[in-house]
Protein backbone atom coordinates (compact mmCIF):
# COMPACT_ATOMS: atom_id res chain seq x y z
CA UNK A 1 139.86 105.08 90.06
CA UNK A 2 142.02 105.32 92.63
CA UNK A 3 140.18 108.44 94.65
CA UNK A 4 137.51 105.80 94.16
CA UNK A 5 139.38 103.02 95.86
CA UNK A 6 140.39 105.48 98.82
CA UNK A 7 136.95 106.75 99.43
CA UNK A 8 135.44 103.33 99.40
CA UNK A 9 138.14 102.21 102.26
CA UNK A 10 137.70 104.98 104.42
CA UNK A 11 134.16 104.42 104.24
CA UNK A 12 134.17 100.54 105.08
CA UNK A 13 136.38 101.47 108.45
CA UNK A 14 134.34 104.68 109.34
CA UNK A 15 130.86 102.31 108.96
CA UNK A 16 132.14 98.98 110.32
CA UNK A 17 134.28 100.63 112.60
CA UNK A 18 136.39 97.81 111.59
CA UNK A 19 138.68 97.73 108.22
CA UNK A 20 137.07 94.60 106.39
CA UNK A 21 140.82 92.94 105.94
CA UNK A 22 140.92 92.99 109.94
CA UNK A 23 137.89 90.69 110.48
CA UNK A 24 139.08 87.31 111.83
CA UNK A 25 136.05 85.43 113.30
CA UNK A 26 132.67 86.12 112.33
CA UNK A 27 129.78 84.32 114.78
CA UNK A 28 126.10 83.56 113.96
CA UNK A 29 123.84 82.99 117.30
CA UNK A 30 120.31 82.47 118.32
CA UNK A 31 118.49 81.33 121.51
CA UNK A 32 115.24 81.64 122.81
CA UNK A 33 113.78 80.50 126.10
CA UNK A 34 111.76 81.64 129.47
CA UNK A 35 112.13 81.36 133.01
CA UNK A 36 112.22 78.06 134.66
CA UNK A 37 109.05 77.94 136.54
CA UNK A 38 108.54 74.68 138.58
CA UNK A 39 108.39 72.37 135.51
CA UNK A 40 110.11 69.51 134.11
CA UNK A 41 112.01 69.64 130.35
CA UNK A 42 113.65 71.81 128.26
CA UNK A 43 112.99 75.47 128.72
CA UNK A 44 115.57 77.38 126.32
CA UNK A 45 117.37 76.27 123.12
CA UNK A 46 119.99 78.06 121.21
CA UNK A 47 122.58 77.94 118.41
CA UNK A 48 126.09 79.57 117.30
CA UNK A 49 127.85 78.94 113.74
CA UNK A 50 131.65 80.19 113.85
CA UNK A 51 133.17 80.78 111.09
CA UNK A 52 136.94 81.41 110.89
CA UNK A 53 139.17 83.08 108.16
CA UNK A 54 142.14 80.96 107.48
CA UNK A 55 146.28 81.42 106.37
CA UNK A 56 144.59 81.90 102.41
CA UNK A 57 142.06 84.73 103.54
CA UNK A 58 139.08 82.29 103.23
CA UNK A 59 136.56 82.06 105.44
CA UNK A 60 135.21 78.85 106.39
CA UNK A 61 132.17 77.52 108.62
CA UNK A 62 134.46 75.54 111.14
CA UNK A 63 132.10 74.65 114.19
CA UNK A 64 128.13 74.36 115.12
CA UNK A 65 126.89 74.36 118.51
CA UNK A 66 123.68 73.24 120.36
CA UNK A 67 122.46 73.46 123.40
CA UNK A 68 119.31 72.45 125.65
CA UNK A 69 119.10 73.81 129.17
CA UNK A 70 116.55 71.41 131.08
CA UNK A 71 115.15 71.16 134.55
CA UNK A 72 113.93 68.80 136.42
CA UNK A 73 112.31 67.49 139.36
CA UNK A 74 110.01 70.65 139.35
CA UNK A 75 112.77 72.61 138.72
CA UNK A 76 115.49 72.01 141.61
CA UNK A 77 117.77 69.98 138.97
CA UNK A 78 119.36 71.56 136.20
CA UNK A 79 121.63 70.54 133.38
CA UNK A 80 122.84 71.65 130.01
CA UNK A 81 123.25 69.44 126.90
CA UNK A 82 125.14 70.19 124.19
CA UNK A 83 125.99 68.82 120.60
CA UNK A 84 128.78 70.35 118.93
CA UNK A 85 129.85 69.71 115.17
CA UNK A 86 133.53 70.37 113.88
CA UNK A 87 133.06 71.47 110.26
CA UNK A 88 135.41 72.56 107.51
CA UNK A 89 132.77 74.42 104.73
CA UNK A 90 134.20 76.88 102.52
CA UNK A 91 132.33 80.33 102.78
CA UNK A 92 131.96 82.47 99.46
CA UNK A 93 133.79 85.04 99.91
CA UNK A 94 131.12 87.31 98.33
CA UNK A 95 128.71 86.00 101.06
CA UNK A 96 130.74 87.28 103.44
CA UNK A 97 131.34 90.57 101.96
CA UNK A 98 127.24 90.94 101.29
CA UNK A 99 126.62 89.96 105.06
CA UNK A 100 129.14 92.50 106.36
CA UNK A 101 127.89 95.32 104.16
CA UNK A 102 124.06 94.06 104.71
CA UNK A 103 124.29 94.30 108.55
CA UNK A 104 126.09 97.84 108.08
CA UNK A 105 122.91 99.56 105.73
CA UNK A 106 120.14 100.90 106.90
CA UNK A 107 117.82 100.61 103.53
CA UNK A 108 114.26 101.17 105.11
CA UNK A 109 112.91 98.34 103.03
CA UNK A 110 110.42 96.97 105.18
CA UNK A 111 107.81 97.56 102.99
CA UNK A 112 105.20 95.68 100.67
CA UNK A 113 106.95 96.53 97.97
CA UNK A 114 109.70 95.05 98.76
CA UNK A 115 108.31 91.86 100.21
CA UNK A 116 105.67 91.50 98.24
CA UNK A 117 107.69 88.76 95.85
CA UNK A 118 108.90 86.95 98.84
CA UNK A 119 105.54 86.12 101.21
CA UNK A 120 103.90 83.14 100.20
CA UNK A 121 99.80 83.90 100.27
CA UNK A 122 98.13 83.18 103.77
CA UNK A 123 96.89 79.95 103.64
CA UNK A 124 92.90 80.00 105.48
CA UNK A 125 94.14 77.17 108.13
CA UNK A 126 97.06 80.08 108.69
CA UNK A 127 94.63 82.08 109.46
CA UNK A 128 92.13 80.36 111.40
CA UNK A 129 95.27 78.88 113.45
CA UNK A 130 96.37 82.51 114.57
CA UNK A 131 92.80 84.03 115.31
CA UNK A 132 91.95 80.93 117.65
CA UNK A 133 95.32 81.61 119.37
CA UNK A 134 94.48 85.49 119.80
CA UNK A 135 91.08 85.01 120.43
CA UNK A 136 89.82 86.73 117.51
CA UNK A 137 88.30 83.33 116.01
CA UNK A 138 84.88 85.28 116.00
CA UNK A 139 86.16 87.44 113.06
CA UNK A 140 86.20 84.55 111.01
CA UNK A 141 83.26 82.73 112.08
CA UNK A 142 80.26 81.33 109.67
CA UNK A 143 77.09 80.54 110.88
CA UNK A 144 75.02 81.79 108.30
CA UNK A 145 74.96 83.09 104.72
CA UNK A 146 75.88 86.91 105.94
CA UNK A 147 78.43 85.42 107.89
CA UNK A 148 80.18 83.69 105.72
CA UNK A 149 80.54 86.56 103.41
CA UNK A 150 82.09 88.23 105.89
CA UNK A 151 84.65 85.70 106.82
CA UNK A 152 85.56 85.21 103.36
CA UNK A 153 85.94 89.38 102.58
CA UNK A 154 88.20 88.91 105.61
CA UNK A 155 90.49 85.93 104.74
CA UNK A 156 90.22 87.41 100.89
CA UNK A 157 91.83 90.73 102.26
CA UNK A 158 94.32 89.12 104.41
CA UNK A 159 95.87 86.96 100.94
CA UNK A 160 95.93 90.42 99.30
CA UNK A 161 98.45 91.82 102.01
CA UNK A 162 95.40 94.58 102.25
CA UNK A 163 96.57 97.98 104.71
CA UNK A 164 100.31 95.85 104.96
CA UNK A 165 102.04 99.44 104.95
CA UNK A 166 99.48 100.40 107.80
CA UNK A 167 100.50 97.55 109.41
CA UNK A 168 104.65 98.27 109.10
CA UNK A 169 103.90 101.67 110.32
CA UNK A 170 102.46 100.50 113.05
CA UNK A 171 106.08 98.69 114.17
CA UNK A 172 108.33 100.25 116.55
CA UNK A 173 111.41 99.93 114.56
CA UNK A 174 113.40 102.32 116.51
CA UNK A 175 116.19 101.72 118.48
CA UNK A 176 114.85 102.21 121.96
CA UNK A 177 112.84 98.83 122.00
CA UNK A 178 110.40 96.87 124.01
CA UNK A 179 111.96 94.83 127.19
CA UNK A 180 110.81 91.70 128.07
CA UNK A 181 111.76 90.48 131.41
CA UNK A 182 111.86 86.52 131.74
CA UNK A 183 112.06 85.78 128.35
CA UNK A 184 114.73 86.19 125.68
CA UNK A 185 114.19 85.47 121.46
CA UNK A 186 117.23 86.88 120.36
CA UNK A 187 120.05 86.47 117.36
CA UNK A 188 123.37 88.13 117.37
CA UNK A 189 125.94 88.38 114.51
CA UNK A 190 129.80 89.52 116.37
CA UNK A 191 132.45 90.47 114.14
CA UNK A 192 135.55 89.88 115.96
CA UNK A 193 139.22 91.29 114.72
CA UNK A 194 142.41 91.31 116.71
CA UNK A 195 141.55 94.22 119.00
CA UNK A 196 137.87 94.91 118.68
CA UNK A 197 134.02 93.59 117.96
CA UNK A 198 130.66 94.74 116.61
CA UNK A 199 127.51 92.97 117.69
CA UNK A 200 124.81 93.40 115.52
CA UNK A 201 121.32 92.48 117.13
CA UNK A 202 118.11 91.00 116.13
CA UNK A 203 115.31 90.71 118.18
CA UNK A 204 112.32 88.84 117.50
CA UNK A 205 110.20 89.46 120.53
CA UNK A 206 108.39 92.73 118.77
CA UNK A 207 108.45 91.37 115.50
CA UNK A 208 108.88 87.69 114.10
CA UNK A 209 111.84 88.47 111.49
CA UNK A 210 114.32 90.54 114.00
CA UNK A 211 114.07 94.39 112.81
CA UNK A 212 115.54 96.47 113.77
CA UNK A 213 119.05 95.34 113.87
CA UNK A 214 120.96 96.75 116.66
CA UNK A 215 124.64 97.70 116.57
CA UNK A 216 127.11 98.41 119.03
CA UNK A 217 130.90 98.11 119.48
CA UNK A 218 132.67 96.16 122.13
CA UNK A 219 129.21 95.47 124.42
CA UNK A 220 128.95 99.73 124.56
CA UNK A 221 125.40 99.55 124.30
CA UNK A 222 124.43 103.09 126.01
CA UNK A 223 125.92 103.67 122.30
CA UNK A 224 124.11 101.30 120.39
CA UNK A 225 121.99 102.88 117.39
CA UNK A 226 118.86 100.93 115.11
CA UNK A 227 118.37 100.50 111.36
CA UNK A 228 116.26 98.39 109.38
CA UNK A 229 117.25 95.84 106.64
CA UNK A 230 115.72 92.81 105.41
CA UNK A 231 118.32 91.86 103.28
CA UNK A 232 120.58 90.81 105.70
CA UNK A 233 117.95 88.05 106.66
CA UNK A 234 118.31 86.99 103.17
CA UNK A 235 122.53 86.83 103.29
CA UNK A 236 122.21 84.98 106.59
CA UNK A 237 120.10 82.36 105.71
CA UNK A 238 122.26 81.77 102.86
CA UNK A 239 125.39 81.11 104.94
CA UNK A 240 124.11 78.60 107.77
CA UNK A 241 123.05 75.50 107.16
CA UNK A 242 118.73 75.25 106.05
CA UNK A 243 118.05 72.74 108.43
CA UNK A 244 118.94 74.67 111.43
CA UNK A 245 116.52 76.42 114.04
CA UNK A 246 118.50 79.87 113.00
CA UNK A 247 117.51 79.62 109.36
CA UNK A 248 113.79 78.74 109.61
CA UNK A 249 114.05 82.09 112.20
CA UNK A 250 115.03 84.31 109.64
CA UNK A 251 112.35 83.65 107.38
CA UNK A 252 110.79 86.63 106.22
CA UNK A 253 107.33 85.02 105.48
CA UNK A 254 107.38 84.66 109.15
CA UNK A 255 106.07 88.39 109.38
CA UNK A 256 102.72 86.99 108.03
CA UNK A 257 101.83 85.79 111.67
CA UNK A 258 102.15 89.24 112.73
CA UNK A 259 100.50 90.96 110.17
CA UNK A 260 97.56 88.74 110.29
CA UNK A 261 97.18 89.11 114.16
CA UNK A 262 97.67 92.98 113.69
CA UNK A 263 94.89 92.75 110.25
CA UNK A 264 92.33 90.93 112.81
CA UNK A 265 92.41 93.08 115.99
CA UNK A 266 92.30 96.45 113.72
CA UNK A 267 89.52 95.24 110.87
CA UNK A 268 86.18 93.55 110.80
């Protein structure tokens, strides 16, 4: 038991790079937005839990913060509004534990198999919604008999999840991912301890649920590396609050978009 004990420690500091004991401050962010071209309103919105281990060795969900960066008067004016909320939740402590090890594990599981009990069926307005927007709305269209079997053998494929593992493969889930210059959809976990911090990175411009994460220590990101595991959506949304913009991005069924836009350009 206790060469158990020992191996297990040396193996939470070796893949954390922190010792689990040290962790003081864990934060939860997310923010999208896009350049501000000469246009009045908001044009980027973002979020960041904090939670905070106290005296006892509990962790607890102390503040929430909001903010709105607007322009206006085509873009000359700026400003930044914010709404913060002190809280004083009690975390699990085995949330925390299964969000720590969750962020660390690569499990490959972005698969069918293991989604396949979590994705609610397309709905047809799903569908027809995302082919209008990619201009693939001919696909789907019925104008006569032949055409409407057609449309329905699509849309019937599509709520079977048909060629889904085609569709995975098709992801870059690699480390070395796509760069988007003007606009930023991004969500960031930082574990900080007295002398150090881990970022671990999910972006949700190549994909709409955030794989790969990204991990790096301290902001060394020419050291960063990328591993996939859709569990720790799962843990994350079940630490911050459901009504937040962070939780409804860390939906898994929100990979259905994508697979239905990939399903439409690559099948008749």
């Amino acid at each position: 038991m206790r060469r158990i004990l020992v191996c297990f420690i040396f193996w939470t500091t070796i893949s954390f790079g922190q010792n689990l004991d040290t962790i003081k401050k864990i934060e939860i962010s997310y923010g999208y937005g896009d350049q501000c071209f000469p246009r009045n309103g908001i044009y980027s919105r973002s979020e960041k839990f904090t939670f905070e281990k106290s005296e006892s060795e509990i962790f607890y969900l102390t503040s929430c913060k909001k903010f709105w960066d607007k322009s206006q008067k085509k873009a000359t004016v700026f400003s930044k509004d914010s709404l913060v909320k002190v809280l004083q939740k009690r975390i699990k402590s085995s949330l925390i534990t299964d969000l720590i090890v969750n962020v660390n594990a690569n499990k490959e599981n972005f698969s069918f198999e293991f989604l396949k009990s979590r994705l609610n069926e397309p709905t047809k307005r799903q569908i027809k919604k995302i082919a209008r927007k990619r201009d693939l709305y001919f696909k789907i269209e019925c104008y006569g008999l032949f055409d409407c079997e057609n449309r329905n053998k699509v849309i019937n494929s599509l709520k079977h999840f048909e060629h889904f593992d085609k569709f995975v493969s098709s992801l870059n889930l690699s480390s070395n991912q796509m760069v988007v210059i003007g606009y930023s959809n991004t969500a960031r976990i930082t574990l900080f301890s007295e002398k150090n911090f881990v970022t671990y990175e999910f972006s949700f411009i190549n994909n709409n649920i955030g794989q790969p994460i990204l991990k790096n220590y301290n902001k060394n990101y020419l050291d960063r590396y990328g591993f996939v595991n859709l569990e720790a959506n799962e843990i994350i949304q079940e630490i911050i609050p459901r009504k937040s913009m962070t939780f409804k991005t860390f939906d898994l069924n929100r990979v259905t978009d994508d697979y239905i836009n990939w399903y439409l350009q690559n099948y008749k």
